[in-house]
N, C-alpha and C. Protein backbone atom coordinates (compact mmCIF):
# COMPACT_ATOMS: atom_id res chain seq x y z
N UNK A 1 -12.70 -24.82 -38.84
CA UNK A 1 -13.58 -23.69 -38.69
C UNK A 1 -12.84 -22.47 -39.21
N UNK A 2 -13.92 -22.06 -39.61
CA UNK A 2 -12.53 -20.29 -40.59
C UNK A 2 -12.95 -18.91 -39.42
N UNK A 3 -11.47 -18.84 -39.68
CA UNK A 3 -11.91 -17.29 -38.80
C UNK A 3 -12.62 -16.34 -39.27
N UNK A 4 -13.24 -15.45 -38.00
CA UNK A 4 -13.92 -14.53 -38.37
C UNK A 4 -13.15 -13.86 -39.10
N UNK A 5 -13.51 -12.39 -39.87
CA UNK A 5 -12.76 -11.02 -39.64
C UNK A 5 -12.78 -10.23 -38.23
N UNK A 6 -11.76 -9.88 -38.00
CA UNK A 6 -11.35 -8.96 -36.63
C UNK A 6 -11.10 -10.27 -35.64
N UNK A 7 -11.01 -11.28 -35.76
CA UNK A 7 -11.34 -12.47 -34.65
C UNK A 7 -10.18 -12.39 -33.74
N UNK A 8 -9.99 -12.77 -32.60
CA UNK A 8 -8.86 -11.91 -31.84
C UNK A 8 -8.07 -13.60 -31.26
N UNK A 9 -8.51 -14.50 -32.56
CA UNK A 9 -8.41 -15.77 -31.83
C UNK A 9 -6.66 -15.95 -31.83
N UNK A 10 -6.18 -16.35 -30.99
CA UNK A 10 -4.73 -16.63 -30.53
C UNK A 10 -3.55 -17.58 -30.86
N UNK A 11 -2.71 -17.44 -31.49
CA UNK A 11 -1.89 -18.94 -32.41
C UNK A 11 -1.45 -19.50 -30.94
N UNK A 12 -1.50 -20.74 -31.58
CA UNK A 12 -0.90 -21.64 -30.32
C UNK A 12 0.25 -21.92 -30.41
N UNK A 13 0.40 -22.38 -28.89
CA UNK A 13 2.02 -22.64 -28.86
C UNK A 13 2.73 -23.21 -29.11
N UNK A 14 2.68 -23.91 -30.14
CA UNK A 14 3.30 -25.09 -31.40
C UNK A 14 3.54 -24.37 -31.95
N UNK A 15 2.45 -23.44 -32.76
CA UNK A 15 2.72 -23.18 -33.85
C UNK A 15 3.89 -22.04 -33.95
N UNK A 16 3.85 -21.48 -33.15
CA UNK A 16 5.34 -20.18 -33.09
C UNK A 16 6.64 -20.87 -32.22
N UNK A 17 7.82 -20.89 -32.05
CA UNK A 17 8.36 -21.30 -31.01
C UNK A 17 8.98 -20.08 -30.56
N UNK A 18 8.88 -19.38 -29.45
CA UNK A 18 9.38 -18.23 -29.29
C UNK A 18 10.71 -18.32 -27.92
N UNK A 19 11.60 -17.53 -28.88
CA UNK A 19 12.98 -17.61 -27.90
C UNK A 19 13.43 -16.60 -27.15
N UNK A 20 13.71 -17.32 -26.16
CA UNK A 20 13.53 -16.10 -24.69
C UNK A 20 15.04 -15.38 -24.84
N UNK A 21 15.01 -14.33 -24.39
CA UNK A 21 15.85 -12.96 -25.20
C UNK A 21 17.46 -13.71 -23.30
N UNK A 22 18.39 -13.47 -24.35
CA UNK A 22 19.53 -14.22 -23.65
C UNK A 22 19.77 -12.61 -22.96
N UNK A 23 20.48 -13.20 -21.54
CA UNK A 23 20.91 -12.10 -20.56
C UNK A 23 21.89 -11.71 -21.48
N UNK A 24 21.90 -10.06 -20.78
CA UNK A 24 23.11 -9.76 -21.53
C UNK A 24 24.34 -9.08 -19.80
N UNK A 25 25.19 -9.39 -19.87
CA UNK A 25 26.26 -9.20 -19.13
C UNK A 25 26.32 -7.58 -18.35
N UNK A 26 26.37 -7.42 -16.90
CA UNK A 26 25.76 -6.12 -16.50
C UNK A 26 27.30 -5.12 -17.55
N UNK A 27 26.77 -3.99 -17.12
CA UNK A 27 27.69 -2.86 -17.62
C UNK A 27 27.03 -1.50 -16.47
N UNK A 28 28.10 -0.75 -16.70
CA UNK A 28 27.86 0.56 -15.87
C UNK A 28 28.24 0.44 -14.72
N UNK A 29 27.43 1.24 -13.82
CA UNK A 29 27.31 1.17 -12.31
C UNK A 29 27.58 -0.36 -11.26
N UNK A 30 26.47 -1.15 -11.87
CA UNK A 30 26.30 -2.29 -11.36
C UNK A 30 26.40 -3.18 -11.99
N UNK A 31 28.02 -3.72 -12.71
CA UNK A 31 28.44 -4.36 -13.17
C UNK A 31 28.91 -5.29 -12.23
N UNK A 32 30.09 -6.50 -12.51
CA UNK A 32 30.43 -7.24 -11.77
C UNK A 32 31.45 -6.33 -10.52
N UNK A 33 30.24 -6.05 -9.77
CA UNK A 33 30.64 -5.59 -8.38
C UNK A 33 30.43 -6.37 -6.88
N UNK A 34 31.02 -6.59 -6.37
CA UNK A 34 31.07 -7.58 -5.04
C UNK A 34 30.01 -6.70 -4.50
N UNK A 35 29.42 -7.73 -3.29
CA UNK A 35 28.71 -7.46 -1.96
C UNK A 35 28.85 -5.74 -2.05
N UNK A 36 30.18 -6.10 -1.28
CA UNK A 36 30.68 -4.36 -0.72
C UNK A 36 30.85 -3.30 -1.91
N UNK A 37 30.93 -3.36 -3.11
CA UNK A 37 30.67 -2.33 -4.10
C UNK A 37 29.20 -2.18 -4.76
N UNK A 38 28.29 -3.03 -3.93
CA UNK A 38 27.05 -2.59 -4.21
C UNK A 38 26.23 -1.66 -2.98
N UNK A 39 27.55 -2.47 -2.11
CA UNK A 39 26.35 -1.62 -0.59
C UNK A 39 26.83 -0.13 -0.48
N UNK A 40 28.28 0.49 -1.44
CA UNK A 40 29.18 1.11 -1.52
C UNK A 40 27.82 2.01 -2.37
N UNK A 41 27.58 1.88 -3.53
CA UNK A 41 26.78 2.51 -4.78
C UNK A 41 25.39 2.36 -3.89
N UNK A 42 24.96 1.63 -2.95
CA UNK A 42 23.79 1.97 -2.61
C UNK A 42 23.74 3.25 -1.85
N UNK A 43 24.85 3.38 -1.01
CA UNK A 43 25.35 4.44 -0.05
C UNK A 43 25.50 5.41 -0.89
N UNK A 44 25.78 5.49 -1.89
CA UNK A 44 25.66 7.19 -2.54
C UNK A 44 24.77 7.63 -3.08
N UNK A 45 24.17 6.56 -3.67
CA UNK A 45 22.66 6.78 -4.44
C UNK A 45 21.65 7.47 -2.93
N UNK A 46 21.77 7.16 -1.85
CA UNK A 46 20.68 7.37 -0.85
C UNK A 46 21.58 9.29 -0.05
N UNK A 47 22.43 9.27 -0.60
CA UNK A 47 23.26 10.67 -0.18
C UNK A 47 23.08 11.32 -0.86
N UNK A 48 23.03 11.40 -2.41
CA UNK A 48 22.37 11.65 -4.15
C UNK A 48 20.92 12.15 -3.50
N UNK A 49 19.97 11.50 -3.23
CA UNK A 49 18.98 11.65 -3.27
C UNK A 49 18.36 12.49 -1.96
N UNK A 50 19.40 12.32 -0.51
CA UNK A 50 18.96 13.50 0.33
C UNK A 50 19.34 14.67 0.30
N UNK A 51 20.40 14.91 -0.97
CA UNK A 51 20.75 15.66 -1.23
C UNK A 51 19.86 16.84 -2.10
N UNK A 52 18.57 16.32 -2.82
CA UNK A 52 17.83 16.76 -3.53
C UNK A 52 16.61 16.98 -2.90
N UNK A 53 16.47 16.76 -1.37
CA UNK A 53 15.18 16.90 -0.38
C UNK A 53 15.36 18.79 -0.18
N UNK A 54 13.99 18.92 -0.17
CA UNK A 54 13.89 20.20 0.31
C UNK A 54 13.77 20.27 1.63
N UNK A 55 13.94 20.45 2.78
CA UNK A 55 14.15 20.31 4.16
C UNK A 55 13.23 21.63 4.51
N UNK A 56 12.14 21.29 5.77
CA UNK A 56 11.75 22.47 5.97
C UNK A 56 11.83 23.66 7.24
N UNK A 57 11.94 24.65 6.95
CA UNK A 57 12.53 25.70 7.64
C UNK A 57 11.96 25.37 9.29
N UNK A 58 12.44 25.71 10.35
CA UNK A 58 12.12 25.51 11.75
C UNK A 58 10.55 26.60 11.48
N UNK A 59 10.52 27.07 11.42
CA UNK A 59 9.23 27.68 11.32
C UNK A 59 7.77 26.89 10.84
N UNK A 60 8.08 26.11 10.05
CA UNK A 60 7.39 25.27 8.95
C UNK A 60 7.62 24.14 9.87
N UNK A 61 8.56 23.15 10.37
CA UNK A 61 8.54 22.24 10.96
C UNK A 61 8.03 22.47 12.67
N UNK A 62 7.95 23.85 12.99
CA UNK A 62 6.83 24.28 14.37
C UNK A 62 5.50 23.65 13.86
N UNK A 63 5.22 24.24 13.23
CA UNK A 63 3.92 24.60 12.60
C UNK A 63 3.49 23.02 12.18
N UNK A 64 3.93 22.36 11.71
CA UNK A 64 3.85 20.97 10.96
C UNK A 64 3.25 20.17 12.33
N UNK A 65 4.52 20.16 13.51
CA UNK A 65 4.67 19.47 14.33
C UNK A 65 3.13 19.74 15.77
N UNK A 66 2.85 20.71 15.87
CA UNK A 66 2.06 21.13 16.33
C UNK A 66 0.73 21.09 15.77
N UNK A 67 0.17 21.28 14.41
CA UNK A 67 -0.72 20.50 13.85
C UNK A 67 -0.88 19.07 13.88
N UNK A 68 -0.19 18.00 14.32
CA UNK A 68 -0.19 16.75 14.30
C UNK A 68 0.06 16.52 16.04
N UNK A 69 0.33 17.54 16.65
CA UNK A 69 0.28 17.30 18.09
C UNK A 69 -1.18 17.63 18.23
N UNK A 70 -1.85 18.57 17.47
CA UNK A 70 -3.45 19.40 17.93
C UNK A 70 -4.72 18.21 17.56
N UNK A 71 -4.06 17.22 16.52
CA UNK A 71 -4.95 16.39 15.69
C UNK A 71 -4.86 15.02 15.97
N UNK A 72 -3.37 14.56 16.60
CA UNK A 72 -3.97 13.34 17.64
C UNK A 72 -4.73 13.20 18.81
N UNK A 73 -4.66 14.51 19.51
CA UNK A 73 -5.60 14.71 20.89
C UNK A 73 -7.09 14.90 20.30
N UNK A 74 -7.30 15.21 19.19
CA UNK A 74 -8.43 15.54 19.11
C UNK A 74 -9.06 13.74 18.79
N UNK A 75 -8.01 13.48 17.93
CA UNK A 75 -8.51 11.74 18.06
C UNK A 75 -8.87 10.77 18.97
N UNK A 76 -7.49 11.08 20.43
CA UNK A 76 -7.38 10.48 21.16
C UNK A 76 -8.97 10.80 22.09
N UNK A 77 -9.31 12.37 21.75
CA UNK A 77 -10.95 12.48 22.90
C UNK A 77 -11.74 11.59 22.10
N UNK A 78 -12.18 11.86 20.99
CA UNK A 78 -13.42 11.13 20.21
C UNK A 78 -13.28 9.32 20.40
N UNK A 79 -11.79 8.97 20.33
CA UNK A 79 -12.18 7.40 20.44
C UNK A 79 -12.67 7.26 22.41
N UNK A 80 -11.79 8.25 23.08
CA UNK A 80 -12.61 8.25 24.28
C UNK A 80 -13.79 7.88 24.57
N UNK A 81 -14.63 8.86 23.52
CA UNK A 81 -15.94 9.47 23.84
C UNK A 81 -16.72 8.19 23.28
N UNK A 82 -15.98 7.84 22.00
CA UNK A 82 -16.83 6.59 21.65
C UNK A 82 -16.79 4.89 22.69
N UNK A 83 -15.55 5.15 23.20
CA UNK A 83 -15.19 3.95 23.83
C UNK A 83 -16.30 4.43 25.34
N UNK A 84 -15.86 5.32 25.97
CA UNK A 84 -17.27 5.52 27.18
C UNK A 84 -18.71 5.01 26.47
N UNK A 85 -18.78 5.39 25.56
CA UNK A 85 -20.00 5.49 24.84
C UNK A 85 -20.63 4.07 25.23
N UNK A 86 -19.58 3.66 24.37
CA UNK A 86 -19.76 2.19 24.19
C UNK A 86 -20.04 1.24 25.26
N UNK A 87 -19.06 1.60 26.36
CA UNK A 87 -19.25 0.99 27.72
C UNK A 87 -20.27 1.16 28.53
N UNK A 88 -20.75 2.37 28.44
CA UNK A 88 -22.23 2.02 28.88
C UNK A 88 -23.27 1.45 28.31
N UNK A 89 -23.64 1.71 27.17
CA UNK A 89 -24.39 0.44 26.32
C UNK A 89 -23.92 -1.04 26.44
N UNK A 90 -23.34 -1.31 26.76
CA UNK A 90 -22.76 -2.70 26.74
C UNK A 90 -23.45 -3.19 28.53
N UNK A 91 -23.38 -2.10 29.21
CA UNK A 91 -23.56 -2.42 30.67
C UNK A 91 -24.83 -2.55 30.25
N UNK A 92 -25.72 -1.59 29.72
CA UNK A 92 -27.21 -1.53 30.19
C UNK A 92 -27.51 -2.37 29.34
N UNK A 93 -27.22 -2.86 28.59
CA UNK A 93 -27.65 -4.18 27.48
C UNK A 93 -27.56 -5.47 28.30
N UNK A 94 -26.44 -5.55 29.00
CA UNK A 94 -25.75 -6.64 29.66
C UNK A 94 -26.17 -6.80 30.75
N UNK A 95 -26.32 -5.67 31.32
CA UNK A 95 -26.49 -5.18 32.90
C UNK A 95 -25.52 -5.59 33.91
């Protein structure tokens, strides 16, 4: 059968033999490093990186903390309100 033009049909896997790309040997950082010189480079990389956190001012962390204190109570009434809710329908359904 002849191909179309544009045909998007696919060579098979006979016909190419394709060779899988050989490791190549670490280098850098995480080269041949034991256990303990990786848990060593993990430990700085995570000191590196809190090092670059913006931390927020006690003012900002009031304010944060107290919005999420004002907004679980408000959760904690509504599933209340729905859970009462609920319990009486269940009675008068049930009786």
């Amino acid at each position: 059968m002849a191909d179309a033009v544009g045909s998007i049909d696919m060579p098979d896997a006979q016909d190419e033999e394709v060779e899988e790309p050989k490791k190549k040997p670490r280098k850098g950082k995480r080269g041949k490093k034991g256990p303990f010189g990786r848990l060593a480079l993990f430990y700085r990389q995570v000191v590196a990186e809190l090092r670059k956190v913006v931390w927020p001012s006690r003012n900002q962390l009031t304010t944060y903390t107290t919005v999420v204190i004002i907004f679980v109570l408000i959760l904690i009434g509504l599933v209340t309100l729905i859970d009462y809710g609920l319990d009486h329908v269940t009675k008068y359904v049930f009786g």
